[in-house]
Protein backbone atom coordinates (compact mmCIF):
# COMPACT_ATOMS: atom_id res chain seq x y z
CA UNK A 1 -11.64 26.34 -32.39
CA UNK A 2 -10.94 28.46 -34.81
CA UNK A 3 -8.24 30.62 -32.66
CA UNK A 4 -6.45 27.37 -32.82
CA UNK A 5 -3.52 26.33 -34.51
CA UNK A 6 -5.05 23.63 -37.43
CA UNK A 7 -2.48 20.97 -36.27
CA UNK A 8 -3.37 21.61 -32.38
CA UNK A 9 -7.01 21.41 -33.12
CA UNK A 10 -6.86 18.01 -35.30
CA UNK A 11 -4.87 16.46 -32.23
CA UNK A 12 -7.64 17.83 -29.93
CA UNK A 13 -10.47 16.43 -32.34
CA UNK A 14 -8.47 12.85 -32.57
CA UNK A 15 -8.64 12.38 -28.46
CA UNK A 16 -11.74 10.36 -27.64
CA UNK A 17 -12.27 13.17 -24.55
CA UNK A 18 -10.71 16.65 -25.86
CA UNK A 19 -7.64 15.92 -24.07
CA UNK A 20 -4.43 17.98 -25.24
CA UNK A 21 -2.74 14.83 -26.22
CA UNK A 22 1.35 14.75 -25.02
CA UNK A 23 3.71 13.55 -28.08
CA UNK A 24 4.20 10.53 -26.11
CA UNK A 25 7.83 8.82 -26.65
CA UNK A 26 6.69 5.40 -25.73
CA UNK A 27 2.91 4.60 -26.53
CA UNK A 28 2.79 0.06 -26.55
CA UNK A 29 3.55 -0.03 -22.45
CA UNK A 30 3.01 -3.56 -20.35
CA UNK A 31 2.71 -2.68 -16.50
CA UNK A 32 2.43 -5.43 -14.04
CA UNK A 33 0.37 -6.43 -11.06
CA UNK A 34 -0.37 -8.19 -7.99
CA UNK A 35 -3.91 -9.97 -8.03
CA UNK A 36 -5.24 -7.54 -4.95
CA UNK A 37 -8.19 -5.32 -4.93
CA UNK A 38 -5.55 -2.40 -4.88
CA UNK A 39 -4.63 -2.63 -8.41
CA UNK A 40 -8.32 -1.30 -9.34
CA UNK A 41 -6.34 1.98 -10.58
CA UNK A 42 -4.08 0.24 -13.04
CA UNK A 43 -7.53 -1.81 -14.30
CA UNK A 44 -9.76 0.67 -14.46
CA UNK A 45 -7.67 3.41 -16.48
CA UNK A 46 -6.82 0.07 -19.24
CA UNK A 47 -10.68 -1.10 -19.29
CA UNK A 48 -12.28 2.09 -19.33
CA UNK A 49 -9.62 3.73 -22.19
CA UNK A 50 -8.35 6.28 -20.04
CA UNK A 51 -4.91 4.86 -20.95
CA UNK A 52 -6.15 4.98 -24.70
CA UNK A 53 -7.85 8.61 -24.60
CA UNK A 54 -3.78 9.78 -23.65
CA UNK A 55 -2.52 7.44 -27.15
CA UNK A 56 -1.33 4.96 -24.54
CA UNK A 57 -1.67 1.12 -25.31
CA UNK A 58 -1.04 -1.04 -21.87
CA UNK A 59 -1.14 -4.33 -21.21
CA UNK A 60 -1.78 -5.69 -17.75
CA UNK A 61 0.19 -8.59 -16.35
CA UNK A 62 -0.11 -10.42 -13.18
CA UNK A 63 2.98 -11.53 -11.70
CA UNK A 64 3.68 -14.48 -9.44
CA UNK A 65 5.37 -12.37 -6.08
CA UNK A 66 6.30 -8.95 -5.41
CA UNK A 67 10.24 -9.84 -5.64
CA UNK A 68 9.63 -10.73 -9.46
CA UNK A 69 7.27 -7.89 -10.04
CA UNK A 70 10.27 -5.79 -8.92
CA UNK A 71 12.86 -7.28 -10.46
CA UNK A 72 11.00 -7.18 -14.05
CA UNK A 73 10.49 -3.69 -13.93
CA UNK A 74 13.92 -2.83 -12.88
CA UNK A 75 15.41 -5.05 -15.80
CA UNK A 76 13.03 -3.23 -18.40
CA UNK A 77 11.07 -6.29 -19.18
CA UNK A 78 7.45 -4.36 -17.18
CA UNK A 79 7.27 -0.22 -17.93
CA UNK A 80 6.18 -0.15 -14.25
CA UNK A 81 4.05 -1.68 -11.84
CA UNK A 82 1.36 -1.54 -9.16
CA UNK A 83 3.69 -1.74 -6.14
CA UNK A 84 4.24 -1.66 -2.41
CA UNK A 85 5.00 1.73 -1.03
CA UNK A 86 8.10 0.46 0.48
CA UNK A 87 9.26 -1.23 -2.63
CA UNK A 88 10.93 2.55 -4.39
CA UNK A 89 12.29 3.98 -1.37
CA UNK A 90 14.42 0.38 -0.07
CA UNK A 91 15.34 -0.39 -4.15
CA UNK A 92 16.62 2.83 -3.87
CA UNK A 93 18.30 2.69 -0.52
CA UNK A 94 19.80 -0.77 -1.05
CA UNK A 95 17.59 -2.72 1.09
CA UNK A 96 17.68 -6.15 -0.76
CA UNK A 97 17.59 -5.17 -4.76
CA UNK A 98 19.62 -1.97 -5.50
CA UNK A 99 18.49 0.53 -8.05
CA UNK A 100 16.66 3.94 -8.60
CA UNK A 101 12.89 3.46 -8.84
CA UNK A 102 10.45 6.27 -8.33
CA UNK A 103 6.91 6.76 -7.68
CA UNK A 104 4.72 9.59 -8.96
CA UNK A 105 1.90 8.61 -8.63
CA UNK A 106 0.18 7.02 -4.79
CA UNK A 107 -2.90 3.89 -5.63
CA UNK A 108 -4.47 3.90 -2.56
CA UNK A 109 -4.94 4.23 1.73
CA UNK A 110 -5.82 1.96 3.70
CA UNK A 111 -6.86 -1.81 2.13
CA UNK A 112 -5.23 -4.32 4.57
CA UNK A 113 -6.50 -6.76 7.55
CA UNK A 114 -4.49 -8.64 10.18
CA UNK A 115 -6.02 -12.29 10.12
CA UNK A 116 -5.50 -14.84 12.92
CA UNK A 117 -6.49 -18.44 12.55
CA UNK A 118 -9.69 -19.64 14.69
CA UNK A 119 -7.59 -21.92 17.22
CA UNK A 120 -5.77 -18.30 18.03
CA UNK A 121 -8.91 -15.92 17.70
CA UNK A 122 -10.53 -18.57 20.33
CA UNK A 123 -7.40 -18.24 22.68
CA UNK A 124 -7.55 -14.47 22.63
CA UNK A 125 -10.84 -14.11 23.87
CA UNK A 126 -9.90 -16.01 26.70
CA UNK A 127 -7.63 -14.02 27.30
CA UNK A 128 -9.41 -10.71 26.59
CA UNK A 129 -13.06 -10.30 28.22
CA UNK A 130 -13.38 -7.60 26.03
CA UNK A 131 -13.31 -9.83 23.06
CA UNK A 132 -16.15 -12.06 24.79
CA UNK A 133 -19.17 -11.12 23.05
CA UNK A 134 -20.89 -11.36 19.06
CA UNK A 135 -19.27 -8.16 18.27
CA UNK A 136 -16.41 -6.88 19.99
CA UNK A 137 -15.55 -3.26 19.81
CA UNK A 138 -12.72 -2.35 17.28
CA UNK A 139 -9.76 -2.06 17.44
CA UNK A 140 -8.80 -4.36 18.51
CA UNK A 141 -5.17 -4.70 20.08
CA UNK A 142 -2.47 -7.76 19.98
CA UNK A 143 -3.36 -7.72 23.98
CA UNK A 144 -5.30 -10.65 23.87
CA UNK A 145 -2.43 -12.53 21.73
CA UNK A 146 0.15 -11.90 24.30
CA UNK A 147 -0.08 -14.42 26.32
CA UNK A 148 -0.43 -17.04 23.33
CA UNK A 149 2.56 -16.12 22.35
CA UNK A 150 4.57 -17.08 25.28
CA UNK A 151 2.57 -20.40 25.17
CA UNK A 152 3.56 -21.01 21.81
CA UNK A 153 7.31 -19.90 22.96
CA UNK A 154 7.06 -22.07 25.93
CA UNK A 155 6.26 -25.18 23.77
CA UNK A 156 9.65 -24.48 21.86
CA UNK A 157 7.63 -23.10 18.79
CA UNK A 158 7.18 -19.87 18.52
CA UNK A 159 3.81 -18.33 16.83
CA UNK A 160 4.42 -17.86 13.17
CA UNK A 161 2.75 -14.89 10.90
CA UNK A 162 2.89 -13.96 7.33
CA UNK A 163 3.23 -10.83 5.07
CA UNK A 164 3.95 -10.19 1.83
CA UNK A 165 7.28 -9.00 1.43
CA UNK A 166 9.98 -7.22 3.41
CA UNK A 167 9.66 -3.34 2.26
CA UNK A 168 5.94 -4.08 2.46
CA UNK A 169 3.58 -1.82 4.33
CA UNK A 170 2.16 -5.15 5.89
CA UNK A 171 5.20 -6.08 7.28
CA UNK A 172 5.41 -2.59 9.12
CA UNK A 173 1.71 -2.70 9.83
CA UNK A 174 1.69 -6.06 11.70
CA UNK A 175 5.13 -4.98 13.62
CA UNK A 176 3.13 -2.00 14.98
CA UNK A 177 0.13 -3.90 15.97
CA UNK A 178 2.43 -6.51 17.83
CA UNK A 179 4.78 -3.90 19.11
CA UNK A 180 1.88 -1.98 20.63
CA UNK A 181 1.02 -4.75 22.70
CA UNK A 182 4.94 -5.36 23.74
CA UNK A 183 5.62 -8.55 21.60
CA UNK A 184 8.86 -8.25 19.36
CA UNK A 185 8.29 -8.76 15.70
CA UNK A 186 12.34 -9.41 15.82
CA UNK A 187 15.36 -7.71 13.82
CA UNK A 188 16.77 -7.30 10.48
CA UNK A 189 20.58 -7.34 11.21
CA UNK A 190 23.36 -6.62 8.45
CA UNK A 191 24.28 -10.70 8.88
CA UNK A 192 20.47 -12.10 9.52
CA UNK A 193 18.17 -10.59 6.79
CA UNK A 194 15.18 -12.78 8.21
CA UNK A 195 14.04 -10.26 10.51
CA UNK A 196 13.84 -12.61 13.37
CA UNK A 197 16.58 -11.74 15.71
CA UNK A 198 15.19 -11.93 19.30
CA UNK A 199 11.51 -12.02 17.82
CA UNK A 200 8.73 -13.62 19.50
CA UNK A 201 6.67 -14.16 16.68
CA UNK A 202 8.73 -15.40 13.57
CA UNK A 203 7.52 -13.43 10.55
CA UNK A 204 7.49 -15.01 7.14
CA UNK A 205 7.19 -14.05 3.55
CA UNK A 206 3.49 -15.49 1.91
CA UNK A 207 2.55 -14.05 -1.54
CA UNK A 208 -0.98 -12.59 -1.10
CA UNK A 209 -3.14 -15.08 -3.16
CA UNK A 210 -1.70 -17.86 -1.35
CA UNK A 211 -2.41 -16.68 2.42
CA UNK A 212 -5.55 -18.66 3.29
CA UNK A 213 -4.27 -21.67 1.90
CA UNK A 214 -1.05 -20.85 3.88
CA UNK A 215 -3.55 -20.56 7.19
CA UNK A 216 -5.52 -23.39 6.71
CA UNK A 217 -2.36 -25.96 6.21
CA UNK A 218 -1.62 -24.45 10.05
CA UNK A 219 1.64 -22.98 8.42
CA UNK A 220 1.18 -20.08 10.21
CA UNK A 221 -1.42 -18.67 12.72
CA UNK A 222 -1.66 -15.41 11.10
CA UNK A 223 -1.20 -12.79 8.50
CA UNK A 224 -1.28 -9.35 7.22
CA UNK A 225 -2.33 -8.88 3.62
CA UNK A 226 -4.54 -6.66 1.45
CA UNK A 227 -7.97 -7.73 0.03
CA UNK A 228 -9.53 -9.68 -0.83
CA UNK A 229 -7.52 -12.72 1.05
CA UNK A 230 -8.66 -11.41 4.57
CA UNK A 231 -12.54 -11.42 3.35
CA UNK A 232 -11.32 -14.93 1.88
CA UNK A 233 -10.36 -16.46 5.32
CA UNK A 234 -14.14 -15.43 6.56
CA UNK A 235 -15.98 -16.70 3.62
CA UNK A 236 -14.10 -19.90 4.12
CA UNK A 237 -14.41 -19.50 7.70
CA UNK A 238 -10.62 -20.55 8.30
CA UNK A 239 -9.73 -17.70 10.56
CA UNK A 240 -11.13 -14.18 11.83
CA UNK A 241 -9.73 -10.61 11.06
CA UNK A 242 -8.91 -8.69 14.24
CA UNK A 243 -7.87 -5.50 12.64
CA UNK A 244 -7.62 -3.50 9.29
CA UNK A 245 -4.97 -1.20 8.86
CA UNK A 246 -7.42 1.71 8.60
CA UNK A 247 -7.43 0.98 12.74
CA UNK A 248 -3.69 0.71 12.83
CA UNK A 249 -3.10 3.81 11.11
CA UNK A 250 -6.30 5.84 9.65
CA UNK A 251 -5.97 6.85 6.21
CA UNK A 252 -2.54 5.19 5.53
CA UNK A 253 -0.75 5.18 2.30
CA UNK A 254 -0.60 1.48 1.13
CA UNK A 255 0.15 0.91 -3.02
CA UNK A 256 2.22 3.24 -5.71
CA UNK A 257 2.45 3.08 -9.08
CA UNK A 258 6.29 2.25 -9.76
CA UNK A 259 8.59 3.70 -12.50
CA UNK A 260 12.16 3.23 -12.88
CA UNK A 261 14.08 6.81 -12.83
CA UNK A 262 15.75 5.72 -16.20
CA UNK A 263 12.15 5.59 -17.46
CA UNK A 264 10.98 8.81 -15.70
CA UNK A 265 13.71 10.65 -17.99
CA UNK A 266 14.11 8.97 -21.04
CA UNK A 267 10.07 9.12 -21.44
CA UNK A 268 8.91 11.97 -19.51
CA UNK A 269 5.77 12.47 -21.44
CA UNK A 270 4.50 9.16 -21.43
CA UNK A 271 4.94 9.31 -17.50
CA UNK A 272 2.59 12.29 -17.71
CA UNK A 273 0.18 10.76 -19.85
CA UNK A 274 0.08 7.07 -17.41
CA UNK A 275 -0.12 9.44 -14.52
CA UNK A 276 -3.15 11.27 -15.75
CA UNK A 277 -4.84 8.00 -16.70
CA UNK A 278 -4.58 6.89 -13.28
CA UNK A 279 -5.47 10.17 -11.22
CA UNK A 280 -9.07 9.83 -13.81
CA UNK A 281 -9.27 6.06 -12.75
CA UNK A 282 -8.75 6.69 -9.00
CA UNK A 283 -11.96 9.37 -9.32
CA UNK A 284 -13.79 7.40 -11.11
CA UNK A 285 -13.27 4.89 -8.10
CA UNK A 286 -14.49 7.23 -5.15
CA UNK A 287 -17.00 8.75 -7.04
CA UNK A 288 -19.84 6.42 -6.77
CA UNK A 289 -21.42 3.09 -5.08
CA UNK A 290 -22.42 2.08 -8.76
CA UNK A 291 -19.06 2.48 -9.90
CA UNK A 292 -17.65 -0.17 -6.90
CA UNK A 293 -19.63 -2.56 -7.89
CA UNK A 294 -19.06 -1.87 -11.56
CA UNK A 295 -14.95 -2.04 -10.36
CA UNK A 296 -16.04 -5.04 -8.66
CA UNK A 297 -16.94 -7.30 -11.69
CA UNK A 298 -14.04 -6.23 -13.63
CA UNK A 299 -11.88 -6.76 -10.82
CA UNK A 300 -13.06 -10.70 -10.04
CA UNK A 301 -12.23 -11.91 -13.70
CA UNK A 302 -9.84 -14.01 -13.66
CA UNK A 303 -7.23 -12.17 -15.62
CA UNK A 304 -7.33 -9.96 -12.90
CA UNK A 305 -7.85 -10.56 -9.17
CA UNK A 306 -9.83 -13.76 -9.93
CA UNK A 307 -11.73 -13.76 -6.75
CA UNK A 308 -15.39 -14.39 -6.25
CA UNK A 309 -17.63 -10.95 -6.88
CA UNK A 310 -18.94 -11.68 -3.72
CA UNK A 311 -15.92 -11.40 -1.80
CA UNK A 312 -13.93 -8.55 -3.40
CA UNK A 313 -17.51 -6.28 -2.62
CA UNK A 314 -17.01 -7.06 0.75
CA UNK A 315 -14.29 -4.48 1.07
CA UNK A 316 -15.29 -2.56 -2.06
CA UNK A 317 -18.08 -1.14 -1.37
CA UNK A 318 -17.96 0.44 2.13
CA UNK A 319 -17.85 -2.70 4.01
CA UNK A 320 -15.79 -5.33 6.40
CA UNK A 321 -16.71 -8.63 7.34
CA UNK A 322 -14.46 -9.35 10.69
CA UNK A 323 -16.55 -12.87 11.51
CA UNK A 324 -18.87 -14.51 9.63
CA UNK A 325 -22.52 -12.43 10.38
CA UNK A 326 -20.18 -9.49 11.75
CA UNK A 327 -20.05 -7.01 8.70
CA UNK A 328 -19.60 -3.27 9.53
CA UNK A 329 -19.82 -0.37 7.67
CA UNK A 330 -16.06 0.95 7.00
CA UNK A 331 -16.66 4.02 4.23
CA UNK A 332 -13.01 4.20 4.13
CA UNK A 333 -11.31 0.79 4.26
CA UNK A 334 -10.64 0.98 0.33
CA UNK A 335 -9.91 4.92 -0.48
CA UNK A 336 -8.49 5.64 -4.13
CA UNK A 337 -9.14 9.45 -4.03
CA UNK A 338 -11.00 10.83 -1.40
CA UNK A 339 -7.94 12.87 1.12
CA UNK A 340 -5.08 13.31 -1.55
CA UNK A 341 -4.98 9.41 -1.79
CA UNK A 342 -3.01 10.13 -5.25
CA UNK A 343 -0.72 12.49 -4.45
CA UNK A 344 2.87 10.90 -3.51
CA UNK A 345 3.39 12.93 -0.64
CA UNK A 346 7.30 12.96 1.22
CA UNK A 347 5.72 12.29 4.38
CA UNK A 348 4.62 9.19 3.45
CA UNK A 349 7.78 8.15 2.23
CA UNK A 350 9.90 9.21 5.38
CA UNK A 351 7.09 6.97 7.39
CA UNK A 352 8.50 4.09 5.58
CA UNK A 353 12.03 5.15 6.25
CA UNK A 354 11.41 5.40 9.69
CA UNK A 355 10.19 2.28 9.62
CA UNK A 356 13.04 0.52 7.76
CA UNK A 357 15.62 1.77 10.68
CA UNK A 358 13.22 0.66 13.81
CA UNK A 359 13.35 -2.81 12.12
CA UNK A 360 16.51 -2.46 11.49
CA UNK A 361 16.88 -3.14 7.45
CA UNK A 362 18.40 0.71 8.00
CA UNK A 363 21.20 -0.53 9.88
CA UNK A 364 22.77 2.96 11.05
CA UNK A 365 21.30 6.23 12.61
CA UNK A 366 20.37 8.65 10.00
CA UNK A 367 19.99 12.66 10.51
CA UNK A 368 16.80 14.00 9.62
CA UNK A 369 17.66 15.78 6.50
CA UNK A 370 18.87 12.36 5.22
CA UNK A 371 15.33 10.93 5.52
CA UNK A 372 13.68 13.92 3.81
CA UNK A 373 16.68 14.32 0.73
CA UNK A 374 15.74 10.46 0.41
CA UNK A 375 12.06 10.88 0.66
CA UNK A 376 12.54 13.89 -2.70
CA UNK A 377 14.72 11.11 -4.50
CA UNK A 378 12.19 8.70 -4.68
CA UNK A 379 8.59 10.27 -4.17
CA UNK A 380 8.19 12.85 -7.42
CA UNK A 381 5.20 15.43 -6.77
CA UNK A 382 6.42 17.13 -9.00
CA UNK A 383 5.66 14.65 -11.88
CA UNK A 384 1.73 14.33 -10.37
CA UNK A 385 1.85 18.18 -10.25
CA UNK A 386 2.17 18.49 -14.20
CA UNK A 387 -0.29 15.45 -14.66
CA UNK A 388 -2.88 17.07 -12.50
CA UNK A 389 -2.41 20.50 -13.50
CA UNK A 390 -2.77 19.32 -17.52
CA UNK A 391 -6.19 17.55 -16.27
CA UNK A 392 -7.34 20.37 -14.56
CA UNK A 393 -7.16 22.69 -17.88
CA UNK A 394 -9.07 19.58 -19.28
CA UNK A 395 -11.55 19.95 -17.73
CA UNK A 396 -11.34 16.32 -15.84
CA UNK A 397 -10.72 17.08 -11.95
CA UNK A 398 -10.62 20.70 -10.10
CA UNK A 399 -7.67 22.83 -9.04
CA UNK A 400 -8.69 22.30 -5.75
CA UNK A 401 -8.43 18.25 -5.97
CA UNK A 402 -4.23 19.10 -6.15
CA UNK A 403 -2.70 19.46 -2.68
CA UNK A 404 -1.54 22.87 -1.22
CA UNK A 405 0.99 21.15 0.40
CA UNK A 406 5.15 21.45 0.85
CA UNK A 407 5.03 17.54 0.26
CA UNK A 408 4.46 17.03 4.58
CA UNK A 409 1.18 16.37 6.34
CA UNK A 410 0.42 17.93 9.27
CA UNK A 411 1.48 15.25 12.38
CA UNK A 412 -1.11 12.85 13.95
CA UNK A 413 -2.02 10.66 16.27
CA UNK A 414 -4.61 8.70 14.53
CA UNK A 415 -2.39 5.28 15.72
CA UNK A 416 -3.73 2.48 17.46
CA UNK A 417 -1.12 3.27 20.19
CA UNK A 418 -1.72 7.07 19.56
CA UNK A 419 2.14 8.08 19.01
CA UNK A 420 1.91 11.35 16.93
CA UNK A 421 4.21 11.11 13.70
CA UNK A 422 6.16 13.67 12.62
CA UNK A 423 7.23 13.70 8.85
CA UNK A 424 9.79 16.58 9.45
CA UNK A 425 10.98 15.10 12.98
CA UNK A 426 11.50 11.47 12.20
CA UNK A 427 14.16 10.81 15.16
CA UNK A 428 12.00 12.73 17.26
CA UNK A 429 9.26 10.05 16.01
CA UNK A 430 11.49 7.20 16.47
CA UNK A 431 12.38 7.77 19.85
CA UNK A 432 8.67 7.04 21.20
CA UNK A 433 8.86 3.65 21.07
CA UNK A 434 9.90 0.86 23.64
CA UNK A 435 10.15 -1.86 21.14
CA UNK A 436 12.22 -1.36 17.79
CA UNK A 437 15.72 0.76 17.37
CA UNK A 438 15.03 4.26 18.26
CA UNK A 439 16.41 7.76 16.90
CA UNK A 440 18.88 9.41 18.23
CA UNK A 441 17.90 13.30 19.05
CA UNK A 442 21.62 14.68 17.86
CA UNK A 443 20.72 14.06 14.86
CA UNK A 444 17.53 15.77 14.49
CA UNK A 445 18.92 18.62 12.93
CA UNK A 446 21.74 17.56 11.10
C-alpha cells in the first residue's frame, strides 16, 4: 500500500474488512422493526458487524404496529426502518401520514401467505372438488370462497379478513386474490377511509404478531401477513394457508428499508454506508442453506422475531407448510438477493401506485408520467447505485450483481389471474380489471 496516501491507508487498515470507510456524518443510528422474518436484512448486517465494518453503531428496535414504526421515523425519534413497500410512496403522496420518505434500498420478494380459518378452508372444499384431496394443486384461487361469502352476506355478517396496514403489500395482495375470483375487497373513498364501501368481505387492520390469536378468537376468518404468523396458524393448527404471495405475484417486491428525505440529504454518507451493510447482509442471506438456518436462530430470539426456530425454518429455508403433513419445497418463498431483490426498482413502486388508485386511496385519475415522476421521488437507485458500485471496488459483490436496468422491468404475466403489468403503461394496466377503479387511456401519455 505503499502508492497510498498514509492517511487513506490507516483508514483502510482500521476497517475490520478493507473497506474504504465513508466519513460518515451520523455513526450511533437506532432503526426500527416489525417482528417478521423479513427484517433478517436489518439483523443480520447489526449481528454479523457489517453495520460496524462501515463505523456504523445501530440499534435494533421492535415496534408495536406499522403506523408507529412510521410515525417514529418521520418525527426523527428511529433513523429509519424495515418497512412496507407501500409505506414511502403513500407518506409521500398523502395517503394517511404526509411527508417525504424514501427508500434506497428493497429487503426482500415474496414472504407472505393468505390464511383462512379451518371452519372456511372446510367450506371451500365443498365448494371446490379440486380442493378435495391430501394435497391440492397450488394455487389456489378465492373460487372456492365465493360462495361462502354470500353465505356469510346472507346471514347479515359479512366474512371478515385481516392485513397489516393500509399502504401494505398484503392489503393489495389479498384484494387481488379476492378480486380474481370476482368478490369486492370494497373502496377507500375521500369520506370513508375504511376501505369497505360496497365490499363483500370487510377488511381490517391486525398487526402481524397478533394474527393467529386474532383467528382463533373467530375475529376474523382470514388474513394476509408475512412469516412466520402463517406457519404459526399450521403449527397451532388454527387455520390452513391457501396461497403465498409468491403464487399471487412471482417474485414480488414486499419490504424496504425506509429513510426520511431530510435524512437522505443531511447524511448522505451514512445512507451509503447502511445501504452497503444491507446489500452484504441480503447476500449473505441467499448464499447458503447453512446460513438460513444460522439466520434462523438469530432471528427466533426474542429481541427479535421471538418465534419458535422451528417455525421461522419453515419458510426460511426453502420450504412451506400449507396443512399440517403438507410441506412443499418453495426455493423462492423468502428471496433477499437472488433476481435484483435489493435494488429499489421504479417499477415496483408504480405497481403500488397503481394499486393505491384501483382501491381508491388515489382518489383521482392520474396520467402516466405522474406515476413514474412519483415512482423517481420516492424509490432512489441512484443511492443503491453508489452503495453497490463502492462494494464492488471492495471486493464484496460483482459488477454484474447491479442491474442494467432504466429503473423498469420488462412486463409480465406471472399473476394468478395472468394480467401482464406494465410499469411504463400503468392506465393501460389498470384498465384490465373488472373489479377496482380502472385507468383511463387519455391519459396514458400525458
Amino acid at each position: 500500500m505503499r502508492w497510498l496516501p498514509w492517511a487513506l491507508a490507516l483508514l483502510l487498515l482500521a476497517s475490520p474488512s478493507g473497506a474504504q470507510l465513508l466519513d460518515v456524518e451520523k455513526d450511533e443510528l437506532k432503526f426500527g422493526f416489525i417482528k417478521l422474518t423479513d427484517c433478517a436484512a436489518l439483523v443480520i448486517a447489526k449481528e454479523l458487524g457489517y453495520f460496524e465494518e462501515e463505523g456504523l453503531f445501530v440499534t435494533l428496535e421492535a415496534q408495536a404496529n406499522w403506523k408507529v414504526l412510521l410515525d417514529r421515523v418521520i418525527s426523527g425519534e428511529l433513523d429509519g426502518a424495515h418497512m412496507l413497500a407501500g409505506q414511502p410512496i403513500g407518506a409521500t403522496i398523502g395517503v394517511g401520514t404526509k411527508a417525504d420518505v424514501i427508500t434506497p434500498f428493497s429487503m426482500d420478494l415474496n414472504g407472505n401467505g393468505i390464511t383462512v380459518s379451518n371452519e372456511i378452508w372446510k367450506k371451500m372444499k365443498a365448494n371446490d372438488p379440486s380442493l378435495q384431496k391430501d394435497k391440492p394443486d397450488h394455487p389456489i384461487t378465492a373460487k372456492g370462497l365465493v360462495p361462502v361469502v354470500q353465505e356469510f352476506k346472507d346471514a347479515g355478517d359479512p366474512l371478515r379478513m385481516g392485513m397489516v396496514f393500509p399502504v401494505s403489500t398484503h392489503n393489495y395482495e389479498i384484494r387481488y386474490w379476492l378480486a380474481a375470483s370476482g368478490i369486492s375487497p370494497g373502496y377507500y373513498t375521500p369520506t370513508d377511509t375504511t376501505g369497505t364501501v360496497d365490499a363483500d368481505v370487510l377488511l381490517s387492520v391486525t398487526p402481524p404478531p397478533q394474527m393467529p390469536a386474532t383467528l382463533e378468537q373467530g375475529t376474523i376468518q382470514g388474513y394476509c401477513v408475512g412469516e412466520p404468523w402463517n406457519q404459526q396458524a399450521v403449527f397451532k393448527q388454527i387455520g390452513v394457508p391457501v396461497v403465498t404471495n409468491w403464487h399471487i405475484w412471482k417474485n414480488n417486491p414486499e419490504k424496504v428499508f425506509g429513510i426520511t428525505a431530510e435524512f437522505a440529504e443531511k447524511y448522505p454518507n451514512t445512507t451509503l454506508a447502511v445501504v452497503k451493510a444491507l446489500i452484504r447482509a441480503g447476500k449473505w442471506l441467499d448464499a447458503s442453506l447453512d446460513n438460513r438456518r444460522e439466520a434462523v436462530q438469530i432471528l427466533a430470539r426474542p429481541e427479535y422475531v421471538g418465534a419458535d426456530a422451528e417455525v421461522i425454518a419453515n419458510s426460511m429455508t426453502g420450504t412451506f407448510e400449507f396443512e399440517k403433513g403438507d410441506k412443499r419445497d418453495m426455493p423462492d418463498f423468502n428471496v433477499f438477493y437472488r433476481y435484483y431483490a435489493t435494488y429499489p426498482f421504479y417499477s415496483d413502486a408504480v405497481w403500488f401506485l397503481t394499486q393505491m388508485r384501483r382501491w381508491g386511496q388515489i382518489a383521482e385519475e392520474k396520467p402516466d408520467s405522474w406515476y413514474d415522476e412519483t415512482a423517481r421521488k420516492v424509490y432512489r437507485p441512484d443511492i443503491y447505485r453508489k452503495a453497490a458500485e463502492l462494494l464492488v471496488a471492495e471486493g464484496h459483490i460483482a459488477a454484474s450483481e447491479i442491474p442494467e436496468t432504466d429503473g423498469y422491468k420488462e412486463p409480465t404475466g406471472e399473476f394468478i389471474d395472468g394480467v401482464v403489468y406494465d410499469g411504463r403503461k400503468p392506465n393501460e394496466y389498470l384498465g384490465k380489471f373488472s373489479v377496482g377503479n380502472q385507468g383511463n387511456s387519455s391519459l396514458a401519455s400525458n
